[in-house]
C-alpha atoms as a PDB file:
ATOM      1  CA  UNK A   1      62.934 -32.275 -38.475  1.00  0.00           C
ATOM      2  CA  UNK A   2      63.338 -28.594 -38.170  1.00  0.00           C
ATOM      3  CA  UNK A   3      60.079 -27.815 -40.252  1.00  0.00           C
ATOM      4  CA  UNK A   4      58.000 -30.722 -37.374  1.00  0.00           C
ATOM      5  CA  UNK A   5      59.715 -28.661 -34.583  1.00  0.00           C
ATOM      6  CA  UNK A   6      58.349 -25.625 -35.757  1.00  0.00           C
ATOM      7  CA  UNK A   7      55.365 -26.784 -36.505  1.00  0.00           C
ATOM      8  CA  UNK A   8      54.511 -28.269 -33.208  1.00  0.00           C
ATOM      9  CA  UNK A   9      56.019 -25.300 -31.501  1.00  0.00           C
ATOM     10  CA  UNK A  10      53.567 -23.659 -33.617  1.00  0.00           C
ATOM     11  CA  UNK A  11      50.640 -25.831 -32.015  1.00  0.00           C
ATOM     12  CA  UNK A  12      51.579 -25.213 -29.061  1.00  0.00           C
ATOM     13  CA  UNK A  13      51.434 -21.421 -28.943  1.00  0.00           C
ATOM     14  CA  UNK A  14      48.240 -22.558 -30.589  1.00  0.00           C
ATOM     15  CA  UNK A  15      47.338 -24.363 -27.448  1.00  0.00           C
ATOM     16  CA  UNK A  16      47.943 -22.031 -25.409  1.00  0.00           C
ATOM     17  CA  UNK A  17      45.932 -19.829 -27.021  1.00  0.00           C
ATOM     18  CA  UNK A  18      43.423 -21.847 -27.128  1.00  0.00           C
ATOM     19  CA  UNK A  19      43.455 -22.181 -22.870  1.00  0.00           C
ATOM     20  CA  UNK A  20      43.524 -18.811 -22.899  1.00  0.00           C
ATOM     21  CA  UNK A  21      40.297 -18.532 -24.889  1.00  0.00           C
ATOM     22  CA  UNK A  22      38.878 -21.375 -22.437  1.00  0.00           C
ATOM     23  CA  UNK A  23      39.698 -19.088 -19.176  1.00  0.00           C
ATOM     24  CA  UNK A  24      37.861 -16.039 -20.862  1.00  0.00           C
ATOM     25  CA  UNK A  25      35.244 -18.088 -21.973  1.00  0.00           C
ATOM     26  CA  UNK A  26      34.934 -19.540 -18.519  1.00  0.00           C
ATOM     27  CA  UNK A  27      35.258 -15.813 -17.226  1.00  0.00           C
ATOM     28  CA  UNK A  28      32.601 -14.511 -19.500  1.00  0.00           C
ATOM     29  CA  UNK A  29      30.358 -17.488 -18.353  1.00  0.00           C
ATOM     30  CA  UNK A  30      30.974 -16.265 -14.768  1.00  0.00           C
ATOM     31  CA  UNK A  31      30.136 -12.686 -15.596  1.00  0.00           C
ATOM     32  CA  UNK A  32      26.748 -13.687 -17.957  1.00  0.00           C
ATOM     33  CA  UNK A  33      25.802 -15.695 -14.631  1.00  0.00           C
ATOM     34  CA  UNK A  34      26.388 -12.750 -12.181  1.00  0.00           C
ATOM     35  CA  UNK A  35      24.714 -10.512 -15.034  1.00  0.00           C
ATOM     36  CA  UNK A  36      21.732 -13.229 -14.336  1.00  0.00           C
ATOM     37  CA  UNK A  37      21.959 -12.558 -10.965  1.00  0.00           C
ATOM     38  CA  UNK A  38      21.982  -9.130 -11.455  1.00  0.00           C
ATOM     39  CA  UNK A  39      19.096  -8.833 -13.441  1.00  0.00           C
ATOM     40  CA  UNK A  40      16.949 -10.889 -10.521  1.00  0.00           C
ATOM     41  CA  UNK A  41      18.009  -8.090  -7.763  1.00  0.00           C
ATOM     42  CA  UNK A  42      16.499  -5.792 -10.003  1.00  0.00           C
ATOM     43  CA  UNK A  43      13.314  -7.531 -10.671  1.00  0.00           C
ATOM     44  CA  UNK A  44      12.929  -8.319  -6.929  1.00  0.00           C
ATOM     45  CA  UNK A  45      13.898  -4.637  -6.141  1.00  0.00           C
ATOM     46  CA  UNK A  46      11.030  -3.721  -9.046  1.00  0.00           C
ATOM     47  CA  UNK A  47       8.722  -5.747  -6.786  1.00  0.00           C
ATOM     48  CA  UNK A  48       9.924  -3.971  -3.691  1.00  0.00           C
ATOM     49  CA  UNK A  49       9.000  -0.830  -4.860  1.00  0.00           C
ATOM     50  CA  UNK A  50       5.391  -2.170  -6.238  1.00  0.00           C
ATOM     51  CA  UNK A  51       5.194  -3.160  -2.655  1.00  0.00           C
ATOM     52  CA  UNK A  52       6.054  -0.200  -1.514  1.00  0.00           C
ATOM     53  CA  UNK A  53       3.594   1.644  -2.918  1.00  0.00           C
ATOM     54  CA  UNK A  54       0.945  -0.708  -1.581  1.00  0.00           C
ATOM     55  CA  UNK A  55       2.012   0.013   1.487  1.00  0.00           C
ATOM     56  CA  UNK A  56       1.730   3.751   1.211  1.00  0.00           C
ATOM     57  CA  UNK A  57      -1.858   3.003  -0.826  1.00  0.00           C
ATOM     58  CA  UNK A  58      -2.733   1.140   2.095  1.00  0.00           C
ATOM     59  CA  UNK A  59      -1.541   3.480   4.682  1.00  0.00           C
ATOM     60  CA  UNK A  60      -3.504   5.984   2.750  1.00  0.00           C
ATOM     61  CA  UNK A  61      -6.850   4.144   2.758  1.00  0.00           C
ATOM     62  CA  UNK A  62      -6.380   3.744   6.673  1.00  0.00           C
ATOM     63  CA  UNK A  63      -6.323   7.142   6.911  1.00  0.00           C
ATOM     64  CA  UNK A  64      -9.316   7.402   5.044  1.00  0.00           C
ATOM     65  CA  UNK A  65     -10.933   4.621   6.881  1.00  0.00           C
ATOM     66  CA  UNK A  66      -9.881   6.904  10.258  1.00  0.00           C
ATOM     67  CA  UNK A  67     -11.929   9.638   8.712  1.00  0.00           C
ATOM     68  CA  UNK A  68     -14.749   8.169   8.292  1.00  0.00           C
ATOM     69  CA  UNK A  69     -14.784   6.419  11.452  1.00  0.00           C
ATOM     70  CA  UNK A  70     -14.802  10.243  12.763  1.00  0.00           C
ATOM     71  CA  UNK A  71     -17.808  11.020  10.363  1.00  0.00           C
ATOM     72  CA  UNK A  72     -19.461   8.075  11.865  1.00  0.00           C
ATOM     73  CA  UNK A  73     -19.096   9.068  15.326  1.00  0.00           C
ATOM     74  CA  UNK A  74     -20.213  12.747  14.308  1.00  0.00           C
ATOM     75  CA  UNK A  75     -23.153  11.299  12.477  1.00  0.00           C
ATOM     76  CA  UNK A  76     -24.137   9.264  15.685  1.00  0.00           C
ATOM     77  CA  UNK A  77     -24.003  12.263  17.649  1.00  0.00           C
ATOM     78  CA  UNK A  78     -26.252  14.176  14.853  1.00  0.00           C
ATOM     79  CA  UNK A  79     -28.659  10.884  15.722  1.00  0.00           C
ATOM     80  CA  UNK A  80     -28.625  11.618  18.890  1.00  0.00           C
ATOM     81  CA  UNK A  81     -29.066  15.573  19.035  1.00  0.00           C
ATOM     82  CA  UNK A  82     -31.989  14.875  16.784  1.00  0.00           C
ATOM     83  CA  UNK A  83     -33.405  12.683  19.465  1.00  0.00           C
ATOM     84  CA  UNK A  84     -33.111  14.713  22.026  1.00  0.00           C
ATOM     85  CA  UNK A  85     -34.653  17.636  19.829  1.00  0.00           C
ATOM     86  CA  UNK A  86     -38.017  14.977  19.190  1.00  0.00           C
ATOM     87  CA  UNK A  87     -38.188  14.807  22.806  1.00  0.00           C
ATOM     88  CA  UNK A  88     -37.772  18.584  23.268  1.00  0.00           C
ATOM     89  CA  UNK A  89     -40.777  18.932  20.826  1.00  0.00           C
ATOM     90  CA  UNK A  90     -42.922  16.493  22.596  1.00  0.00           C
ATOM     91  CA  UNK A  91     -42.268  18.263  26.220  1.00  0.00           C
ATOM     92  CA  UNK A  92     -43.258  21.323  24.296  1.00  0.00           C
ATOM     93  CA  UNK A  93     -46.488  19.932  23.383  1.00  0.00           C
ATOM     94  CA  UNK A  94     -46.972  18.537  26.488  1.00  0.00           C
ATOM     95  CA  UNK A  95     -46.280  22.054  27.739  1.00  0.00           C
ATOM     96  CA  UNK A  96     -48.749  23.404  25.297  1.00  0.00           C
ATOM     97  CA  UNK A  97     -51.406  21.407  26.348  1.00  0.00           C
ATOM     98  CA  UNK A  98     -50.401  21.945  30.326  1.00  0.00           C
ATOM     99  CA  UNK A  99     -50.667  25.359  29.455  1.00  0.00           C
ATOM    100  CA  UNK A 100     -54.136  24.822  27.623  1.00  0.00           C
ATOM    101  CA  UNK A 101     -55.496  23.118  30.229  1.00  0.00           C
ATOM    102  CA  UNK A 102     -54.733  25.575  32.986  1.00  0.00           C
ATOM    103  CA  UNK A 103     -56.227  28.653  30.886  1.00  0.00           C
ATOM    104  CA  UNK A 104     -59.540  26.465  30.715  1.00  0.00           C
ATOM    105  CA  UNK A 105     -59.428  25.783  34.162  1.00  0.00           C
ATOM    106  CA  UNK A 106     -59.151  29.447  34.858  1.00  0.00           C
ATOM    107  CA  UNK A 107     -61.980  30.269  32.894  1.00  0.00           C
ATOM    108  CA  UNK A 108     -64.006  27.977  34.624  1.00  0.00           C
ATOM    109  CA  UNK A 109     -62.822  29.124  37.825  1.00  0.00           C
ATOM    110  CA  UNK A 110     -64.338  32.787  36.986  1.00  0.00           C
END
């Protein structure tokens, strides 16, 4: 009887090893799953920073875009000086022949 006593005091510090085993196996599941969780706040804080960078890509490329908005404008401007200089030529004809015109009808005058 003495031998069955021990032996089933035996299982039961068995037992209770065995719980214990089950909580840190139950604790360990717990820490894999917030090691899971983990592991998604850095991939969405990977895709953060990919964003990120867009952003400052795209910020860039707006600058650029405000640039050449300003080269537009300047080459409108060019457009339009060059215009007005076609017109300036053609009043200087014009002039030329004015003053043509009056230096024959001087000479005929004489």
């Amino acid at each position: 009887m003495l031998k069955l006593s021990r032996m089933l005091t035996e299982l039961l510090k068995l037992s209770l090893m065995l719980t214990e085993l089950l909580k840190l196996s139950l604790i360990l599941t717990e820490l894999l799953k917030l090691s899971l969780i983990d592991t998604e706040l850095l991939k969405l804080s990977l895709m953060l920073t990919e964003l990120l960078k867009l952003s400052l890509m795209l910020t860039e490329l707006l600058k650029l875009s405000l640039i050449l908005t300003e080269f537009l404008k300047l080459s409108l401007m060019l457009t339009e000086f060059h215009k007005l200089s076609l017109m300036l030529h053609a009043l200087l004809k014009l002039s030329l022949i004015h003053t043509e015109l009056h230096n024959i009808s001087l000479q005929r005058t004489e």
